[in-house]
N, C-alpha and C. Protein backbone atom coordinates (compact mmCIF):
# COMPACT_ATOMS: atom_id res chain seq x y z
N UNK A 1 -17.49 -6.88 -32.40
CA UNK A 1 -16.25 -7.51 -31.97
C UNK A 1 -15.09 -6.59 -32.36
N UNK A 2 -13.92 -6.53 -31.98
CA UNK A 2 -13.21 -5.46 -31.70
C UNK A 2 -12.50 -6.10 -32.88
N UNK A 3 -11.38 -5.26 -33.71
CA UNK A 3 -10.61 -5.37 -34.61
C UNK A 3 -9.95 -6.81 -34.01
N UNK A 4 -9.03 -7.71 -35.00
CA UNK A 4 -8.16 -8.16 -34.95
C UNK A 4 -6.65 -8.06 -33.89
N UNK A 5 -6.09 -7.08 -34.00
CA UNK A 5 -5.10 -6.32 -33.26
C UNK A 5 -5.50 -5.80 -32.40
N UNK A 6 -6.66 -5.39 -31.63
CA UNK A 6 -7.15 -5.62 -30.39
C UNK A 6 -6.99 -6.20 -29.70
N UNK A 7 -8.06 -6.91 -30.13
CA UNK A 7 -7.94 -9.02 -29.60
C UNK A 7 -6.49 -9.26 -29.05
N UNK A 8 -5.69 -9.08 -29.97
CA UNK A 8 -4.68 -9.63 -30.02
C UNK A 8 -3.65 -9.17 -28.79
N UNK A 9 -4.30 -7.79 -28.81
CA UNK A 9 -3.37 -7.04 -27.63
C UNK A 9 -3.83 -7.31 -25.98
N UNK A 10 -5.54 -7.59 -26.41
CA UNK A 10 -5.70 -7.75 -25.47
C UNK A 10 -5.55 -9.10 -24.60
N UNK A 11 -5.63 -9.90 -25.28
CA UNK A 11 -5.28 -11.49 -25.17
C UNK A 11 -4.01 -11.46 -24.61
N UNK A 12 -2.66 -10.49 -24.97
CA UNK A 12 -1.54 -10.89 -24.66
C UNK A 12 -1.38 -9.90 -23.00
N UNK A 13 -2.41 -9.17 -22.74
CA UNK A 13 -1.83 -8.16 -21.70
C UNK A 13 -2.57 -8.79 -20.42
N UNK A 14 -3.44 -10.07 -20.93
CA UNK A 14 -4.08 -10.16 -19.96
C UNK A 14 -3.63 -11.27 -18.70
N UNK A 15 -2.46 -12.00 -18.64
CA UNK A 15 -1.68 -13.13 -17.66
C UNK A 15 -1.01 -11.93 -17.25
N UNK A 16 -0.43 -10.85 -17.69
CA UNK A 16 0.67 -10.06 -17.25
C UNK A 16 -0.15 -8.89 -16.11
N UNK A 17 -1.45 -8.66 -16.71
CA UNK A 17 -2.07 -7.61 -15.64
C UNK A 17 -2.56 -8.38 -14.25
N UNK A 18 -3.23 -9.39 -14.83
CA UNK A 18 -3.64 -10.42 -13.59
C UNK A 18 -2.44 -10.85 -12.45
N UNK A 19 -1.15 -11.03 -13.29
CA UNK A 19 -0.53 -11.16 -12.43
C UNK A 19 0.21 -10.54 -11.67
N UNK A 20 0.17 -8.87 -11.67
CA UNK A 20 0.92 -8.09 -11.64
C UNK A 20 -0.22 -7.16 -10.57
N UNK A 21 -1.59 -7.61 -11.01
CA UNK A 21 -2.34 -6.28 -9.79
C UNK A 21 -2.85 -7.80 -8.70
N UNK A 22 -2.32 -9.31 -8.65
CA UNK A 22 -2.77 -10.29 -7.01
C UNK A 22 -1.38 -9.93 -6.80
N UNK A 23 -0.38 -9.93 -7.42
CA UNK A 23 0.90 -9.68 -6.36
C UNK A 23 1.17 -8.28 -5.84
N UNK A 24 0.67 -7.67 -6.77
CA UNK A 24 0.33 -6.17 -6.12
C UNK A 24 -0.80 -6.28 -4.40
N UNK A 25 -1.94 -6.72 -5.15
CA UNK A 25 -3.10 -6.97 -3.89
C UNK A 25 -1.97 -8.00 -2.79
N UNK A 26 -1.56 -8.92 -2.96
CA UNK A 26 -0.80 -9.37 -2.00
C UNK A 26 0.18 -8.51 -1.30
N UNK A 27 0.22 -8.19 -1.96
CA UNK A 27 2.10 -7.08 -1.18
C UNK A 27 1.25 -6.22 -0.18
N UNK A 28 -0.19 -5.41 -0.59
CA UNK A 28 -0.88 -4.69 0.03
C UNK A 28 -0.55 -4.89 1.65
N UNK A 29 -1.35 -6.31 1.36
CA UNK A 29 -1.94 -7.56 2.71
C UNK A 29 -1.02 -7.45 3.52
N UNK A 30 0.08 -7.74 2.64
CA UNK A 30 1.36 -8.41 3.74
C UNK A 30 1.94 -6.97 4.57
N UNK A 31 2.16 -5.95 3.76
CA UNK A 31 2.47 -4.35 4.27
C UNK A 31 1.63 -4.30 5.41
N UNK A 32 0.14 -4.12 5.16
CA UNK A 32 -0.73 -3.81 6.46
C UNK A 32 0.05 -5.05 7.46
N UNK A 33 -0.23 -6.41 7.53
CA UNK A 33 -0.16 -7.04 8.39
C UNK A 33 1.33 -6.55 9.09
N UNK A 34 2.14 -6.16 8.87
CA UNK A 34 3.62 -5.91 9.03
C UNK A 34 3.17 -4.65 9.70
N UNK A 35 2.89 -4.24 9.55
CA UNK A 35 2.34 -2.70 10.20
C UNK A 35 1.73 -2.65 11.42
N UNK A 36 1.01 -3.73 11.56
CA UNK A 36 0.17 -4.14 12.74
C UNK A 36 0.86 -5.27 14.02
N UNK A 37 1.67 -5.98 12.93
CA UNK A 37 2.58 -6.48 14.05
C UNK A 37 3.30 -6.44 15.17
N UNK A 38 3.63 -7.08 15.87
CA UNK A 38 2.58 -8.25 16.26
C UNK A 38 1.13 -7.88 16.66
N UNK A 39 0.62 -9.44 16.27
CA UNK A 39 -0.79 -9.12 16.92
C UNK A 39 -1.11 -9.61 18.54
N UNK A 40 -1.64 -8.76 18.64
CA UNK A 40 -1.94 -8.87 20.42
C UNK A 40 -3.65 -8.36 20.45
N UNK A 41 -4.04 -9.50 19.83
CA UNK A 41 -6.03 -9.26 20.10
C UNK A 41 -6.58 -9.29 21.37
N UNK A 42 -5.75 -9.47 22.63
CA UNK A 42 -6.02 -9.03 24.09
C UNK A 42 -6.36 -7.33 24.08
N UNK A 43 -5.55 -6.60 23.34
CA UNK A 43 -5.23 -5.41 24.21
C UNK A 43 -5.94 -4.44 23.31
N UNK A 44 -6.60 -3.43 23.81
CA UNK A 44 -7.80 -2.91 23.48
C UNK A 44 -7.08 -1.72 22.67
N UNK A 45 -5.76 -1.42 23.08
CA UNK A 45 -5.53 -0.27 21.91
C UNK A 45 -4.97 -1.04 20.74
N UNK A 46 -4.30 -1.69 20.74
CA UNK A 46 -3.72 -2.66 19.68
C UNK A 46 -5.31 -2.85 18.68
N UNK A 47 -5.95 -3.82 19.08
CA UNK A 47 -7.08 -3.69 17.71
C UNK A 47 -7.84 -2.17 17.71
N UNK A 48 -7.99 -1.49 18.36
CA UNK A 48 -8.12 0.18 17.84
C UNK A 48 -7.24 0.66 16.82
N UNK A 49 -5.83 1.17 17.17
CA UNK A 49 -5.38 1.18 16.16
C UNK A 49 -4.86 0.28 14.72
N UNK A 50 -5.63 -0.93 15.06
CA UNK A 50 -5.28 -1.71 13.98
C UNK A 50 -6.29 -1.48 13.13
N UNK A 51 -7.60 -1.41 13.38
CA UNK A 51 -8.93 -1.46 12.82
C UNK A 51 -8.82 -0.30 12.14
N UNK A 52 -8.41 0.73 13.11
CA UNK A 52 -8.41 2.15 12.90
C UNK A 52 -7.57 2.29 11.52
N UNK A 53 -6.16 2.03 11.63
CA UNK A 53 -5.16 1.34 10.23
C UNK A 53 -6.34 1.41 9.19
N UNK A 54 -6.66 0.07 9.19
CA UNK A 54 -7.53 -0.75 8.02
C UNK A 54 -8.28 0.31 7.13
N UNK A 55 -8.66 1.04 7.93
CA UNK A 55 -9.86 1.96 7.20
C UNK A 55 -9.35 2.86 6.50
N UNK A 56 -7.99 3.30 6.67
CA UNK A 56 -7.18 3.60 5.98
C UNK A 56 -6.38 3.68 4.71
N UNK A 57 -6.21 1.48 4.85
CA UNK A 57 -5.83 0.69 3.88
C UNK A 57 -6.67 0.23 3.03
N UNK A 58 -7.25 0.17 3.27
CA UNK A 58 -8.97 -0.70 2.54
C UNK A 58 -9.01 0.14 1.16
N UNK A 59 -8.77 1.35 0.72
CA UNK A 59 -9.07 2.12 -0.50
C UNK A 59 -8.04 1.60 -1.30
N UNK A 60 -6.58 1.41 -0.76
CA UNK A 60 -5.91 0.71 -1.86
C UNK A 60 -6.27 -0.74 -2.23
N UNK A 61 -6.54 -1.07 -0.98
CA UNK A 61 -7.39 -2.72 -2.06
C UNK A 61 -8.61 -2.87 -3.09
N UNK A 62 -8.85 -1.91 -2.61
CA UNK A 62 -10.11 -1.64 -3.51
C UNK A 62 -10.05 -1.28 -5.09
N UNK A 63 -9.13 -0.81 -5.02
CA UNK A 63 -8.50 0.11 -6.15
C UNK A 63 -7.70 -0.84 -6.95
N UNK A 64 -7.23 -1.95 -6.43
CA UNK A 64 -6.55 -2.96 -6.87
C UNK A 64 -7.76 -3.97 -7.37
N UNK A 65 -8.59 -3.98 -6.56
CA UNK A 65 -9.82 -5.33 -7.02
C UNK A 65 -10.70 -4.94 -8.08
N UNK A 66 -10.78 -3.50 -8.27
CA UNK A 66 -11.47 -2.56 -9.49
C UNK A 66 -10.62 -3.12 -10.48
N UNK A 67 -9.21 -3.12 -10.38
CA UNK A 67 -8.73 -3.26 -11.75
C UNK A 67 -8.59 -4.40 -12.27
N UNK A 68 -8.64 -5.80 -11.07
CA UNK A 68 -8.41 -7.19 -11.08
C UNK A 68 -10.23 -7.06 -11.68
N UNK A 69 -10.99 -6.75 -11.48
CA UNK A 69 -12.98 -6.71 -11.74
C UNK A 69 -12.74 -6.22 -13.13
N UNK A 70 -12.10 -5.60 -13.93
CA UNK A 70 -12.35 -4.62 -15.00
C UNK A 70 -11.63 -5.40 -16.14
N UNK A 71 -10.05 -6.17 -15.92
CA UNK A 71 -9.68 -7.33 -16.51
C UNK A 71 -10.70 -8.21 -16.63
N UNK A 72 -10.95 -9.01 -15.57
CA UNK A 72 -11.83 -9.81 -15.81
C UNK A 72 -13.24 -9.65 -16.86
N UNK A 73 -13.54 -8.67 -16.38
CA UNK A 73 -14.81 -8.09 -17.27
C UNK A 73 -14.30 -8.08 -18.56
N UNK A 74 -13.72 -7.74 -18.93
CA UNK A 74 -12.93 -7.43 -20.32
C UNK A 74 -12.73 -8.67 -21.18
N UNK A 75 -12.41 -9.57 -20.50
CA UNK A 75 -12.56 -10.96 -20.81
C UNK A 75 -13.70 -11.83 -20.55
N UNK A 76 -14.52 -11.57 -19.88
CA UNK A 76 -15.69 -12.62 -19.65
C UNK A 76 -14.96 -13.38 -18.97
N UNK A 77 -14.18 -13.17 -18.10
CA UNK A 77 -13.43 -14.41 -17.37
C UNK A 77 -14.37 -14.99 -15.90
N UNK A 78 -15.36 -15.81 -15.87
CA UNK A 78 -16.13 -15.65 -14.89
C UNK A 78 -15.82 -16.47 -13.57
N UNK A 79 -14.77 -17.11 -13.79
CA UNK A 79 -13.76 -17.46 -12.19
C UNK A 79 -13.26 -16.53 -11.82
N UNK A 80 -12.63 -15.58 -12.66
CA UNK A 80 -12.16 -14.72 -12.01
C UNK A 80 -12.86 -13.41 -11.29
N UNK A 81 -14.42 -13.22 -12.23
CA UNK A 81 -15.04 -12.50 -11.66
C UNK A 81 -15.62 -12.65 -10.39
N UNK A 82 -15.97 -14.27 -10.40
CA UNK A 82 -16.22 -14.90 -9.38
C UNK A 82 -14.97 -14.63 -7.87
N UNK A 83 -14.35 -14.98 -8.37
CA UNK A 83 -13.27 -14.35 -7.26
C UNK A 83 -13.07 -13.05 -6.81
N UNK A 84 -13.22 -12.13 -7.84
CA UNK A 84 -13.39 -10.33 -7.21
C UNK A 84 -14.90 -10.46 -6.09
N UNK A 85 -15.93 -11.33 -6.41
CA UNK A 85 -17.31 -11.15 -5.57
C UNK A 85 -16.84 -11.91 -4.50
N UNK A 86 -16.05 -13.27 -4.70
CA UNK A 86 -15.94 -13.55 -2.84
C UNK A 86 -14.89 -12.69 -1.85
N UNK A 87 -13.91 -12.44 -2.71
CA UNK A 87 -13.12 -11.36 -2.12
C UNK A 87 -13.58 -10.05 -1.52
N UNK A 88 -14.78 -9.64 -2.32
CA UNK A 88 -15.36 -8.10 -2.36
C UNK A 88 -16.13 -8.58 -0.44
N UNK A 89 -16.82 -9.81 -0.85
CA UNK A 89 -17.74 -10.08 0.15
C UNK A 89 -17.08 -10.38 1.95
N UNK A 90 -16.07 -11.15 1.28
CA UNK A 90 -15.02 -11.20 2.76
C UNK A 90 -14.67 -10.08 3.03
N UNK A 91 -14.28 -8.88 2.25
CA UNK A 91 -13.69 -7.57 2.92
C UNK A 91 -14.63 -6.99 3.75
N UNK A 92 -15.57 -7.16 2.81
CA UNK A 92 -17.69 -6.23 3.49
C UNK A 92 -17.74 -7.11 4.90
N UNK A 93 -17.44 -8.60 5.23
CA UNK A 93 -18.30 -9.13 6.43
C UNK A 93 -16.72 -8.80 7.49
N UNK A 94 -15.41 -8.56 7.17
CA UNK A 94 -14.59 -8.33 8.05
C UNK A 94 -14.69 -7.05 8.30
N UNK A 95 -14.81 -5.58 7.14
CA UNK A 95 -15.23 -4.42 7.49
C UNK A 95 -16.77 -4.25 8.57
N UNK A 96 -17.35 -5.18 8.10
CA UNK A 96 -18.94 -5.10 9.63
C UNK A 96 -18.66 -5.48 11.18
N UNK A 97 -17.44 -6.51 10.92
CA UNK A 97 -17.39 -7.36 12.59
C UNK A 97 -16.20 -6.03 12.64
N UNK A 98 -15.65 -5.49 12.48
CA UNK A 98 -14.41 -4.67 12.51
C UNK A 98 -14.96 -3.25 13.08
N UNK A 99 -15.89 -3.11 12.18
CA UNK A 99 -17.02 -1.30 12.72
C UNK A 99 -17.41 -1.92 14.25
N UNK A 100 -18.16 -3.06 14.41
CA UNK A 100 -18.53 -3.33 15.63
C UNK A 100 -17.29 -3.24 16.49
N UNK A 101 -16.37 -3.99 16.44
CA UNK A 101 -15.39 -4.14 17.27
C UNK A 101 -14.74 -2.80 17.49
N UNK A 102 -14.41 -1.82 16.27
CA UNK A 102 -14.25 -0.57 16.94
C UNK A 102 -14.75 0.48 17.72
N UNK A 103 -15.89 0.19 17.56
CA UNK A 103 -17.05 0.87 18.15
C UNK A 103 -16.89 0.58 19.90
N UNK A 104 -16.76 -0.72 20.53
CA UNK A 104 -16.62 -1.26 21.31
C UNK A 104 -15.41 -1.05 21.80
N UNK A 105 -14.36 -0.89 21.63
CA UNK A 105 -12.71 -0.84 21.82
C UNK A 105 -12.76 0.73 22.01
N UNK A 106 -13.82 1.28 21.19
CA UNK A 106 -13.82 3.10 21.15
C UNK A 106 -14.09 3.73 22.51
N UNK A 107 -15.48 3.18 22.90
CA UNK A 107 -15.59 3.47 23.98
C UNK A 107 -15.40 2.62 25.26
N UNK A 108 -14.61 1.95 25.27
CA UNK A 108 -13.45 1.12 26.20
C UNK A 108 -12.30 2.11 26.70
N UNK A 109 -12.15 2.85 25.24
CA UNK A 109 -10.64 3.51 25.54
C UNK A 109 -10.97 4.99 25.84
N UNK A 110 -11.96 5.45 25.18
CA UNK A 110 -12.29 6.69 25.53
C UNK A 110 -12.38 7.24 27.20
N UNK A 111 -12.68 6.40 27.82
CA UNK A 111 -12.71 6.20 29.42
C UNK A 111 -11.40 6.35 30.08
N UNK A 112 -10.36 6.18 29.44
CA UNK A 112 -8.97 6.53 29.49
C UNK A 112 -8.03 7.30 28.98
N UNK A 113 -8.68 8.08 28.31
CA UNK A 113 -7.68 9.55 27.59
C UNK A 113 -8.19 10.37 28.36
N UNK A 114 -6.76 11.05 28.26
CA UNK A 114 -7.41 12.88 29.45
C UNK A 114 -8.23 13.37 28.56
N UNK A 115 -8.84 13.78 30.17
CA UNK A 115 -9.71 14.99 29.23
C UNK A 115 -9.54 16.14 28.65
N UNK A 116 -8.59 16.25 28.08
CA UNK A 116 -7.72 17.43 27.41
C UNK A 116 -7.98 16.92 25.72
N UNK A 117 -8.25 15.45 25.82
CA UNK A 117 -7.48 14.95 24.68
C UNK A 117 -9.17 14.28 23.92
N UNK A 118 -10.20 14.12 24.48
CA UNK A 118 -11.28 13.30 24.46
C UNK A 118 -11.75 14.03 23.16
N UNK A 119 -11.51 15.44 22.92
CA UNK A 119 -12.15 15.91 21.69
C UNK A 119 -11.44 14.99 20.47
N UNK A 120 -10.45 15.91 20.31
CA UNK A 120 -9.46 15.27 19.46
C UNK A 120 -9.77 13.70 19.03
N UNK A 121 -9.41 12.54 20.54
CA UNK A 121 -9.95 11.19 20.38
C UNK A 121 -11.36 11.07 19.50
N UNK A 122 -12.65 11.75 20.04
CA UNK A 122 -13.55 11.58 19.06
C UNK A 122 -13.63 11.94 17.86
N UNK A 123 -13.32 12.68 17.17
CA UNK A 123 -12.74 12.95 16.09
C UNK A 123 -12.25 12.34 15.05
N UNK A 124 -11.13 11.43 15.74
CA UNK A 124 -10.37 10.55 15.14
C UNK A 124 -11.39 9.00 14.96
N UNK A 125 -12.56 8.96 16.26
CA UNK A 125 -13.10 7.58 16.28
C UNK A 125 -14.07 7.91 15.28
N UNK A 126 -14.72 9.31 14.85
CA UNK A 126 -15.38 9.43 13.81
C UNK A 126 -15.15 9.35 13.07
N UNK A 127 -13.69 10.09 12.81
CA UNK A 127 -13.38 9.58 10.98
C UNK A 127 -13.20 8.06 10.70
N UNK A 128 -12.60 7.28 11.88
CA UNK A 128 -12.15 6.25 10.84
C UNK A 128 -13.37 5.68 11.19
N UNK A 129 -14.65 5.61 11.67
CA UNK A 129 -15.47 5.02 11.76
C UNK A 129 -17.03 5.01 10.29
N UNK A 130 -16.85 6.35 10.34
CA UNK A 130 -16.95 6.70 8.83
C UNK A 130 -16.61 6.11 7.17
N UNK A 131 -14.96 5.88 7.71
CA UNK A 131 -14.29 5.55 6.85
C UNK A 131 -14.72 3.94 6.42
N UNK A 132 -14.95 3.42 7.68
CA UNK A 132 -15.14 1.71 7.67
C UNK A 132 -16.58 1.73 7.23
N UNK A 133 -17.33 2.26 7.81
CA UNK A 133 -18.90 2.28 7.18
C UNK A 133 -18.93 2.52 5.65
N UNK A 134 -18.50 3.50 5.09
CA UNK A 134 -18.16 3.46 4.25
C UNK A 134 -17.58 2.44 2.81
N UNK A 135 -16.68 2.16 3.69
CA UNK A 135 -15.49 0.64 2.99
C UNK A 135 -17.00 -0.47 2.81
N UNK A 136 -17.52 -0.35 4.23
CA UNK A 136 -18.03 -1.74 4.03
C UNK A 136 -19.40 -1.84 3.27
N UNK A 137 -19.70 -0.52 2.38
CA UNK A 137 -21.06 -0.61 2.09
C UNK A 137 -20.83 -0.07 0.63
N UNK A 138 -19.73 -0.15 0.05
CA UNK A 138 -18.71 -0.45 -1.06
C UNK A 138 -18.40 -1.74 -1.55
N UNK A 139 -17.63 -2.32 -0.46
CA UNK A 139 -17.81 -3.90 -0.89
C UNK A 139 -18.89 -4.40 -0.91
N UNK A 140 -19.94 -4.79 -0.60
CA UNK A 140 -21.30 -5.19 -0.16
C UNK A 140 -21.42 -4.69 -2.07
N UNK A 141 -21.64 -3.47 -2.34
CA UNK A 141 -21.96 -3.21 -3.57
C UNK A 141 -21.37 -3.75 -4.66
N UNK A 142 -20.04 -3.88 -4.26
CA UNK A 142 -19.18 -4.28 -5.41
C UNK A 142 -19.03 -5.81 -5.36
N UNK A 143 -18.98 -6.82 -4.38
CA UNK A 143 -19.77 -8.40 -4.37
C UNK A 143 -20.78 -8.49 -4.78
N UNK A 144 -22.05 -7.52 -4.74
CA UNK A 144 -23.09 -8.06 -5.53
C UNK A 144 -23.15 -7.70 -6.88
N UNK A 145 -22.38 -6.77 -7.76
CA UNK A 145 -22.15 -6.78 -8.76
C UNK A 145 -21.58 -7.41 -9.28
N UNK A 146 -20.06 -8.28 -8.77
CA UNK A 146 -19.36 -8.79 -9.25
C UNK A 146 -20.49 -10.79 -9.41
N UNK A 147 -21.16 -10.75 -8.60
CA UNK A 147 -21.98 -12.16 -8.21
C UNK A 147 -22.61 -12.17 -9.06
N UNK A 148 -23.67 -10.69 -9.81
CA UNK A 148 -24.57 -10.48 -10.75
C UNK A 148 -23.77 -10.97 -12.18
N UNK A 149 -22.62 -10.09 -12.02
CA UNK A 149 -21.92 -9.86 -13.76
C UNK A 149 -21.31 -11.79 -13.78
N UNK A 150 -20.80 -12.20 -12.27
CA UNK A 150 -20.56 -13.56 -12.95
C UNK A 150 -22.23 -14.51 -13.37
N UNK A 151 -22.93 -14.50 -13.09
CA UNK A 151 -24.11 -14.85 -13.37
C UNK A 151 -24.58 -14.54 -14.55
N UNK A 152 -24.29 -13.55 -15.27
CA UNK A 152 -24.51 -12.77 -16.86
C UNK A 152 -23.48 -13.42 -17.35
N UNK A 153 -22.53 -13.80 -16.97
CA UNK A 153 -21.41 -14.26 -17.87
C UNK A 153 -21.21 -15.74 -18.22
N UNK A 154 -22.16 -16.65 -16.97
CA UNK A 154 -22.65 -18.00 -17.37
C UNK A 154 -23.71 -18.07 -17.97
N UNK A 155 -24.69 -16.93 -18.14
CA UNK A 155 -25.57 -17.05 -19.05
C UNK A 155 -25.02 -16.87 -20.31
N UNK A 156 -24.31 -16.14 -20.51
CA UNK A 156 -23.68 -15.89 -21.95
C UNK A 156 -23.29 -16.74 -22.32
N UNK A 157 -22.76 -17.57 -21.58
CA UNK A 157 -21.72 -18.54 -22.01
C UNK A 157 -22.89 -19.50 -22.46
N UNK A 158 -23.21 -19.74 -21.71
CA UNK A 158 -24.10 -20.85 -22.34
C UNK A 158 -25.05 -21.21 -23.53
N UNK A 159 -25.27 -19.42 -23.54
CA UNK A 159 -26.17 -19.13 -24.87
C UNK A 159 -25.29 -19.05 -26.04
N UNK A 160 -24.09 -18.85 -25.82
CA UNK A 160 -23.17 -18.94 -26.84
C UNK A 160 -22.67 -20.65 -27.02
N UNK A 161 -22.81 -21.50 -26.33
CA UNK A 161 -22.35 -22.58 -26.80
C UNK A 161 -23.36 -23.26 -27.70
N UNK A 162 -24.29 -23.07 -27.65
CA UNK A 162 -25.80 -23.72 -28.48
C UNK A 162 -26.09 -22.97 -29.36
N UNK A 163 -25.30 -23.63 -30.49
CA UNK A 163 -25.58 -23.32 -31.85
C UNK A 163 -27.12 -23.03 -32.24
N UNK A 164 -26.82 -22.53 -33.28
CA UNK A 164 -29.00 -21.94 -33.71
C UNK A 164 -29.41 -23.17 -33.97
N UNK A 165 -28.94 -24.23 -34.63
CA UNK A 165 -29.16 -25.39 -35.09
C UNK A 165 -29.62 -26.26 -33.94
N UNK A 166 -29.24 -26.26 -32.94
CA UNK A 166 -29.28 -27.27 -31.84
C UNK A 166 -30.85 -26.68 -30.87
N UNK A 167 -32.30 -27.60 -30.77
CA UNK A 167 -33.09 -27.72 -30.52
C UNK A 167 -33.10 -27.49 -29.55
N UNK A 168 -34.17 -26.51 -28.99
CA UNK A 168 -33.93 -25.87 -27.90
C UNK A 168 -35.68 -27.25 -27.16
N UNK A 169 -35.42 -27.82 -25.98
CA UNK A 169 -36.08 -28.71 -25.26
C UNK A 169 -36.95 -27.93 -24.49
N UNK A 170 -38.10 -28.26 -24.52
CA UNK A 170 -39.07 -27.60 -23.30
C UNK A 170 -39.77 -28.66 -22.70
N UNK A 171 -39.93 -28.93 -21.57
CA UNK A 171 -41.27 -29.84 -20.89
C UNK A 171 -42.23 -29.18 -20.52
N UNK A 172 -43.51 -30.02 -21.19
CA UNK A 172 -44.65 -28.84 -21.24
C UNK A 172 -45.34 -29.62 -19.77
N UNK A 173 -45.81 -28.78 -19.36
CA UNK A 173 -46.59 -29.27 -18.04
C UNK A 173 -48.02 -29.00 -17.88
N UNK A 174 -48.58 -30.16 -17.52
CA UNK A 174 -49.92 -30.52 -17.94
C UNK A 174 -50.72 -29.73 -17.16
N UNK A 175 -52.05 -29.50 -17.96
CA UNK A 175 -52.69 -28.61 -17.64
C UNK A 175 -54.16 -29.03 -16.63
N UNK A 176 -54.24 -28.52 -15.61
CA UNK A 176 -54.94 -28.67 -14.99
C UNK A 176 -56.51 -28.99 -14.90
N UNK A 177 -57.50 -29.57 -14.66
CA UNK A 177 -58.75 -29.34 -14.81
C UNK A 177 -59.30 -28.66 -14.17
N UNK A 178 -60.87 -28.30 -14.01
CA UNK A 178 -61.26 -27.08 -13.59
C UNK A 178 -61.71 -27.56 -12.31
């Protein structure tokens, strides 16, 4: 267990970081969405370059949910860890329908750039397509860690509430004949 004045520091830094990297992660959200505005999910370049955006943006959220995952960890806080894994997991299943949808919008639009320009265009549909494959097989990793570590952290907990003293119950189950 860590010194005294540890504890102590760490106990006090921890409402101020939490609250300082969701309004951070919020401000993220709201920037992208402002960026993308308006939305017009009719029009095939509009979610291209929006998707296209994302893959972009996605590393700073990430970078934000590492540090919101690393507080938490630090504390055994397991709602909150719990919350980095559903968060992690919503980014992973919107980064999968998002790769599909660009993929689809890609070659929708590709059919309409000169052909002067089609290199270049692929290029660009590779990187950010890359980029999203990527994102989304990151989160996927980092929800199931965060799902695992809250799962270690209700076990802890629990093994820590039951004193040595307090009788541990088993039901024995009867044994079969031959």
């Amino acid at each position: 267990m860590p010194p005294t004045a540890n504890r102590d520091f760490l106990r006090r830094i921890r409402l101020p970081a939490y609250v300082f990297l969701l309004v951070t992660l919020t401000l993220q959200l709201f920037d992208f969405a402002y960026t993308i505005a308006p939305f017009r999910f009719e029009s095939i370049v509009w979610r291209y370059a929006s998707v296209g955006g994302a893959a972009n943006s996605v590393g700073n959220l990430f970078l934000l949910i590492l540090l919101v995952y690393a507080v938490a960890l630090s504390f055994v806080d397991g709602r909150m860890i719990l919350a980095v894994g559903v968060i992690a997991a919503t980014i992973a299943v919107f980064l999968y329908v998002g790769t599909g949808s660009f993929l689809l919008d890609a070659l929708q639009l590709r059919a309409r750039i000169d052909p002067a320009g089609v290199r270049k265009f692929d290029i660009a549909t590779a990187q950010a397509f890359a980029k999203l494959v990527t994102e989304a097989i990151v989160a996927t990793i980092f929800a199931i860690n965060a799902f695992r570590a809250n799962g270690a952290a209700r076990r802890d907990s629990l093994r820590d509430e039951r004193t040595s003293d307090a009788p541990i119950l088993a039901r024995a189950t009867p044994l079969r004949a031959p």
